[in-house]
Protein backbone atom coordinates (compact mmCIF):
# COMPACT_ATOMS: atom_id res chain seq x y z
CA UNK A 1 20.01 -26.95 37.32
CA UNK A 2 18.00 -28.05 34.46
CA UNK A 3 16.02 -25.33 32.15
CA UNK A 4 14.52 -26.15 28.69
CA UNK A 5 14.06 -23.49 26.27
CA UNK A 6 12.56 -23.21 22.93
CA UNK A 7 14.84 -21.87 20.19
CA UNK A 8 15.01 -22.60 16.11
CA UNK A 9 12.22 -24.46 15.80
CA UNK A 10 13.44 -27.56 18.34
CA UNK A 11 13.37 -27.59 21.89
CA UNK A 12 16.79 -27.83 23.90
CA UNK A 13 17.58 -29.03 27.41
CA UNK A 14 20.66 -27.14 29.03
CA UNK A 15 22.05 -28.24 32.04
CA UNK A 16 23.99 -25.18 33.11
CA UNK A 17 26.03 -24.42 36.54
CA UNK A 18 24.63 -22.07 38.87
CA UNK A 19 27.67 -19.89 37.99
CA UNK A 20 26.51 -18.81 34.47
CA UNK A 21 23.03 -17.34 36.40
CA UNK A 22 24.82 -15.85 39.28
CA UNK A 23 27.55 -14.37 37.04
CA UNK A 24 24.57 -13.20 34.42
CA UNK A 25 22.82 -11.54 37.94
CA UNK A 26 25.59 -10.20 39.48
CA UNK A 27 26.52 -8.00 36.66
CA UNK A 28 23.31 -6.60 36.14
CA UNK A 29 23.04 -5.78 39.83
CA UNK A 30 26.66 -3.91 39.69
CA UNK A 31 26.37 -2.24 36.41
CA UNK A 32 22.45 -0.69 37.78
CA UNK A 33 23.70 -0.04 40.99
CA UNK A 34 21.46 -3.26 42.43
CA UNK A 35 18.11 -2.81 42.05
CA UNK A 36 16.56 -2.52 45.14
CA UNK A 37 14.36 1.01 44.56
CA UNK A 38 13.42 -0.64 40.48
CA UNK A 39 10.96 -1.83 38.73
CA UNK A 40 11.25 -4.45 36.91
CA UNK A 41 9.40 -5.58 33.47
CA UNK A 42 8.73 -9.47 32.56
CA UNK A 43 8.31 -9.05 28.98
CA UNK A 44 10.02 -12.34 27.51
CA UNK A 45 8.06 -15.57 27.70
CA UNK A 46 9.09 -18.32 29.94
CA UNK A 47 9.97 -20.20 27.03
CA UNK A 48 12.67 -17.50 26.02
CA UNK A 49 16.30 -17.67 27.94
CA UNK A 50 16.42 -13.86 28.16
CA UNK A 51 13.08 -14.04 31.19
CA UNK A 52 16.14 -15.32 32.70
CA UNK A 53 18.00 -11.92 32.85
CA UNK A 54 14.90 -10.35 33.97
CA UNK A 55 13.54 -12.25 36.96
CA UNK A 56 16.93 -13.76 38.14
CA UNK A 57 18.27 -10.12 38.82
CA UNK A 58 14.84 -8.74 40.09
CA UNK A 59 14.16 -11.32 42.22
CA UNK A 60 18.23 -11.35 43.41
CA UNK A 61 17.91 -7.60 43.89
CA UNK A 62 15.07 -7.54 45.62
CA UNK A 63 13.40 -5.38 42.74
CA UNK A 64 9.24 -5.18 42.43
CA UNK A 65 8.58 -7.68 39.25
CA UNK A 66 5.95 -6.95 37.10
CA UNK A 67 5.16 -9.95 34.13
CA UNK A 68 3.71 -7.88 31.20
CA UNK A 69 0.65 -9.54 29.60
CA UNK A 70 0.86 -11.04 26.62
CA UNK A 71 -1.98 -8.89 24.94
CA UNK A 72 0.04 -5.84 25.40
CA UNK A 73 3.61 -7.04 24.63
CA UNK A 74 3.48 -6.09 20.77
CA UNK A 75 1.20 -2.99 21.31
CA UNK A 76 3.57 -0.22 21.92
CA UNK A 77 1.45 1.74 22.98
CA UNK A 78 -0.52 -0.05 25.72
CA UNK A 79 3.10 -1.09 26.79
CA UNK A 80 4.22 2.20 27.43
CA UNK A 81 0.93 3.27 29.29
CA UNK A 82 1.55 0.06 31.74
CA UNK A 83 5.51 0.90 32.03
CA UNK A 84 4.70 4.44 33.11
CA UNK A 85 1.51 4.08 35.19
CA UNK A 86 3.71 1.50 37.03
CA UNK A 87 7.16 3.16 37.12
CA UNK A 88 8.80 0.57 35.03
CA UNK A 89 12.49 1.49 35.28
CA UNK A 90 14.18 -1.98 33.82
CA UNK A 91 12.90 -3.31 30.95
CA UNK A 92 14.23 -6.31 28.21
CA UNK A 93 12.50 -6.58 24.70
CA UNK A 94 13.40 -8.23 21.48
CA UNK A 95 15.68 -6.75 19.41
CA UNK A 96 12.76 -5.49 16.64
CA UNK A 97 10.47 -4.51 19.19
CA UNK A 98 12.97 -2.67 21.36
CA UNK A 99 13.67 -0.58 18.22
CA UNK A 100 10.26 0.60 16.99
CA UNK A 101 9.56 1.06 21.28
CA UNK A 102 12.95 3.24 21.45
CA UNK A 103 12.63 5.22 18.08
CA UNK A 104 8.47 5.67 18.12
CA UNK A 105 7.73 5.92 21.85
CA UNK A 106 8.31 8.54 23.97
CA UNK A 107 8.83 6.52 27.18
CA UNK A 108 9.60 8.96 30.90
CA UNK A 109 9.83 6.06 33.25
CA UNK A 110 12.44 3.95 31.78
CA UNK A 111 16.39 3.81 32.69
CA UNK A 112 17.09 0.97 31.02
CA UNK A 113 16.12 -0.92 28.28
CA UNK A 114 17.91 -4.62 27.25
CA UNK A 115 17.41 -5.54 24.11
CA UNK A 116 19.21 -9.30 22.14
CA UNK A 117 18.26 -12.16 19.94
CA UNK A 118 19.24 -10.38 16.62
CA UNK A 119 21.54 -7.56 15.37
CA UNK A 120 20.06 -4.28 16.01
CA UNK A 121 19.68 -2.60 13.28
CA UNK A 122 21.51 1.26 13.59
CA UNK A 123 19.12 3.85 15.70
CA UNK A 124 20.21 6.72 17.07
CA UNK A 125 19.84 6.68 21.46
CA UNK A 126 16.71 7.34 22.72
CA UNK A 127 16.22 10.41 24.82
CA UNK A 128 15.09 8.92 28.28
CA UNK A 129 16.70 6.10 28.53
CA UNK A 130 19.75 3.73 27.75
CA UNK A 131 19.05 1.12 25.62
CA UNK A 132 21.79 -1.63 26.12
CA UNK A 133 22.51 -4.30 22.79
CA UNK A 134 23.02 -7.53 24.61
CA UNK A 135 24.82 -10.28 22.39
CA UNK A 136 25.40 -14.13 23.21
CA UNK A 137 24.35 -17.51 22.25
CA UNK A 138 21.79 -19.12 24.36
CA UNK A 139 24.48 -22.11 25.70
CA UNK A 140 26.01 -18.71 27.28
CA UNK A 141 22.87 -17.81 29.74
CA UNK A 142 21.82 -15.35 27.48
CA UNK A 143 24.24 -13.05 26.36
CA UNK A 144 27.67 -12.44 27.51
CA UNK A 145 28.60 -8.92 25.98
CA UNK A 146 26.86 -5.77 26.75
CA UNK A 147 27.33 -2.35 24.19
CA UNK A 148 25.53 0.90 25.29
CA UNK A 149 23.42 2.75 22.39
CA UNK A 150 25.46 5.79 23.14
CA UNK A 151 25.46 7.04 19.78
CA UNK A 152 24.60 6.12 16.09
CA UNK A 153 27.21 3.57 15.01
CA UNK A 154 27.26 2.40 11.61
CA UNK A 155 27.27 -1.17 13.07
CA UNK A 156 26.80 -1.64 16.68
CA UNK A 157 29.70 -3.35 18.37
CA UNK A 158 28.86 -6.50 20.71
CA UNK A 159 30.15 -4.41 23.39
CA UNK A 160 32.28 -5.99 26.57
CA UNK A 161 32.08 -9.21 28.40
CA UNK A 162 30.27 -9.45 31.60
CA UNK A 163 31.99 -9.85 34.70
CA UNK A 164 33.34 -12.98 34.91
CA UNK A 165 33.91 -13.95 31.37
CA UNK A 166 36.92 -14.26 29.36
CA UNK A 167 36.09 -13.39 25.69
């Protein structure tokens, strides 16, 4: 499987092994409980590897998908309007935006929001949902450790491997 992506300025051509997707899927199916009865957000372009941990799970799943227009992806508010009128449950956003959306927004149809691409700066958990710090260079399929926002850490860990990786 061939998928370009664009990252630091230069694009990049990966050839990867179906293994890294599957393995990347799989664990988000076991660690939501599959995601049959979600709903699904698109948010990342196509051009970003992390649309990869949002459609490749959905679509595996057998999750509704819903690809978030780019007009309302940095307007928080708009966002969160969509999310609930559609019952978004699943949701991925870049690490800044996930922030402001998690510590300005008061979001009631989220479960679980990804967030990667940068440290996260320190934030104590949202209310409604668990936002989940995903951490992993792009070679990787896009991340391959996972740390719950469970509390306000001084520096949030990287959190555990995936299934299927050896750290």
């Amino acid at each position: 499987m061939y998928w370009a992506v664009y990252l630091a300025g230069f694009l990049r051509t990966r050839s990867l092994g179906n293994s890294s997707i599957i393995c990347l899927a799989q664990t988000i199916l076991s660690r939501n409980s599959g995601l049959l009865s979600s709903v699904v957000s698109a948010y990342a372009s196509y051009g970003f590897d992390a649309c990869l941990s949002e459609m490749y799970p959905a679509l595996i799943g057998g999750a509704e998908l819903h690809i978030i227009e780019e007009d309302i992806r940095l307007d928080l508010v708009r966002l969160n309007r969509y999310f609930e009128d559609n019952g978004i449950t699943h949701a991925f956003m870049t690490t800044q935006v996930a922030r402001q959306f998690a510590t300005e927004i008061d979001n009631h149809s989220l479960k679980y929001l990804l967030t990667g691409g940068e440290r996260l700066v320190p934030l104590e958990p949202p209310k409604n949902f668990e936002l989940i710090n995903g951490y992993g260079p792009t070679e990787c399929t896009v991340y391959i450790t996972a740390q719950p926002v469970d509390k306000l850490y001084h520096r949030i860990p990287v959190g555990k491997a995936l299934d299927n990786i050896k750290l």
